[in-house]
C-alpha atoms as a PDB file:
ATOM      1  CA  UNK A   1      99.885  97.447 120.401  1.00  0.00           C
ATOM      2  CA  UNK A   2     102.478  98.014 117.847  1.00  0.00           C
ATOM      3  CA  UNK A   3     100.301 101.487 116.489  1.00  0.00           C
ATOM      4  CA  UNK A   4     100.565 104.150 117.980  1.00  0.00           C
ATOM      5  CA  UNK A   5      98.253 107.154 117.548  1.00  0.00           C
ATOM      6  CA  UNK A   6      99.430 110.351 116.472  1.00  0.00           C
ATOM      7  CA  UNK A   7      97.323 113.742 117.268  1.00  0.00           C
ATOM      8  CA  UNK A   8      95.506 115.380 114.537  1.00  0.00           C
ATOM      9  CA  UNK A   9      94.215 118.905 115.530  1.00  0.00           C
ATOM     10  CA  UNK A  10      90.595 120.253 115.570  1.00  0.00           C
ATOM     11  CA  UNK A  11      91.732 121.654 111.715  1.00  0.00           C
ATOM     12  CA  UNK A  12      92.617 118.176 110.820  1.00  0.00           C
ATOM     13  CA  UNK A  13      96.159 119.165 110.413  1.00  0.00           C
ATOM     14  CA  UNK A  14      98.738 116.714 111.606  1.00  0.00           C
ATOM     15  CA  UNK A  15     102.002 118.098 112.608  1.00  0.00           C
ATOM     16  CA  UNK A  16     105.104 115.334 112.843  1.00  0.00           C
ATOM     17  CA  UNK A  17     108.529 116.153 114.310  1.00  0.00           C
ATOM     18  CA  UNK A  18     110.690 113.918 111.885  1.00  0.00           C
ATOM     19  CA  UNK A  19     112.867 113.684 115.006  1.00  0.00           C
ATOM     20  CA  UNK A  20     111.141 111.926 117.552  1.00  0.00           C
ATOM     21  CA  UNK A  21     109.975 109.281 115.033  1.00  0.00           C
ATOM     22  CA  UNK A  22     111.742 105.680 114.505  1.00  0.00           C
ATOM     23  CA  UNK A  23     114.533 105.550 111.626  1.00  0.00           C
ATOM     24  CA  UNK A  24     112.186 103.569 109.228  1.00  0.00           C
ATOM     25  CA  UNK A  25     108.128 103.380 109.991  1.00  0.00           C
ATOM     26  CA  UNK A  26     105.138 103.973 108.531  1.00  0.00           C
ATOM     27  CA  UNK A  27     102.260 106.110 109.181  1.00  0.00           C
ATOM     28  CA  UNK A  28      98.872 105.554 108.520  1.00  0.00           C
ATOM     29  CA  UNK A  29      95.888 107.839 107.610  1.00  0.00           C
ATOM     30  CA  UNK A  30      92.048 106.808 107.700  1.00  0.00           C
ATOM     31  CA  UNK A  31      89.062 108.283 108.552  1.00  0.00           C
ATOM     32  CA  UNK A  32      90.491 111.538 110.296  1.00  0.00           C
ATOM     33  CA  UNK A  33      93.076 109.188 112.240  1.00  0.00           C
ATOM     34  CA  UNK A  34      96.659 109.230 112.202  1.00  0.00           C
ATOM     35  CA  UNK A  35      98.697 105.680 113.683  1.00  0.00           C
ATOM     36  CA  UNK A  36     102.687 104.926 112.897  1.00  0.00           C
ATOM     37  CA  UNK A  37     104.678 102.318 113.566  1.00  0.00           C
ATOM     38  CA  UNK A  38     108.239 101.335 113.142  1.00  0.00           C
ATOM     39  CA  UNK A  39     108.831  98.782 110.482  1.00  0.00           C
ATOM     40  CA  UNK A  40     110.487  95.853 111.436  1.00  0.00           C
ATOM     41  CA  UNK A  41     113.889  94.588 109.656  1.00  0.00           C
ATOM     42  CA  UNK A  42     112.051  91.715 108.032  1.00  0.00           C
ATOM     43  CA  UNK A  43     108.503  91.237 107.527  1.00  0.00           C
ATOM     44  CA  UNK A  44     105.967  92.154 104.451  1.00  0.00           C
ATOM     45  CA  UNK A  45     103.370  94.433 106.147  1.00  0.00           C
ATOM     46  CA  UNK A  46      99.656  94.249 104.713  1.00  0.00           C
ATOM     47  CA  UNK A  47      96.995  97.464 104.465  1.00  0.00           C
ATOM     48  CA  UNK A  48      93.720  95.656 104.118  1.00  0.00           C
ATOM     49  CA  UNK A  49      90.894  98.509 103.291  1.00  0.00           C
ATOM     50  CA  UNK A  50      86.719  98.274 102.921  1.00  0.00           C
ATOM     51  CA  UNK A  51      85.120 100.396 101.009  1.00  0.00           C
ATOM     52  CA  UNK A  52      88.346 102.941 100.946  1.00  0.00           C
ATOM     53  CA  UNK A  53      89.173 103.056 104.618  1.00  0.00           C
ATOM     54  CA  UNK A  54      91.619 101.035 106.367  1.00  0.00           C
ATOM     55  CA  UNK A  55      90.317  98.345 107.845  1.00  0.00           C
ATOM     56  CA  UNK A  56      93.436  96.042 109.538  1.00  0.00           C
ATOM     57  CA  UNK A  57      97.245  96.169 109.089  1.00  0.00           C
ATOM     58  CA  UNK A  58      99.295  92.917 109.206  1.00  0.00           C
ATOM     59  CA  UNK A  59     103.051  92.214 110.037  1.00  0.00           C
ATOM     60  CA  UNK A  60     103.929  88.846 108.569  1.00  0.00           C
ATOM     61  CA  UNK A  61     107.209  88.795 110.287  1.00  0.00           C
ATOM     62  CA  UNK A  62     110.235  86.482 109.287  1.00  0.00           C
ATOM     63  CA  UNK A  63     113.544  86.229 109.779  1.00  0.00           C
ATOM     64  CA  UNK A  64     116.802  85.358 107.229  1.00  0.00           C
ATOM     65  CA  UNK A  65     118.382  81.944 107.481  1.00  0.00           C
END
C-alpha cells in the first residue's frame, strides 16, 4: 500500500516528527485516522469523500514527454 498509517493517541492527538517524513507528501485525516504518503513527481492525486469522510484516494500517475 502506498498509505501508511500514522498513530494517533488515546487523546486523539497526533504527534509528527517533520524529520522522518518524505520531502513532499501528504497526510490524511478521517474519522479519528491519520495515513501519509509521499507524493509522487507527477501525478494529480484525488480525495473522494461521502458524506464528509474520506472515502478513497487516487494517484493518476503520468510521466513528461
Amino acid at each position: 500500500m502506498r498509505m501508511k498509517e500514522l498513530d494517533v493517541n488515546i487523546d486523539g492527538i497526533l504527534q509528527v516528527d517533520t524529520m522522518e517524513l518524505p520531502s513532499n507528501c501528504v497526510i490524511i485525516l478521517s474519522r479519528g485516522k491519520a495515513k501519509v504518503a509521499e507524493l509522487p513527481a507527477f501525478a494529480e492525486t484525488k480525495i473522494v469523500t461521502h458524506q464528509g469522510q474520506v472515502k478513497r484516494v487516487k494517484w493518476d500517475e503520468g510521466e513528461e514527454f
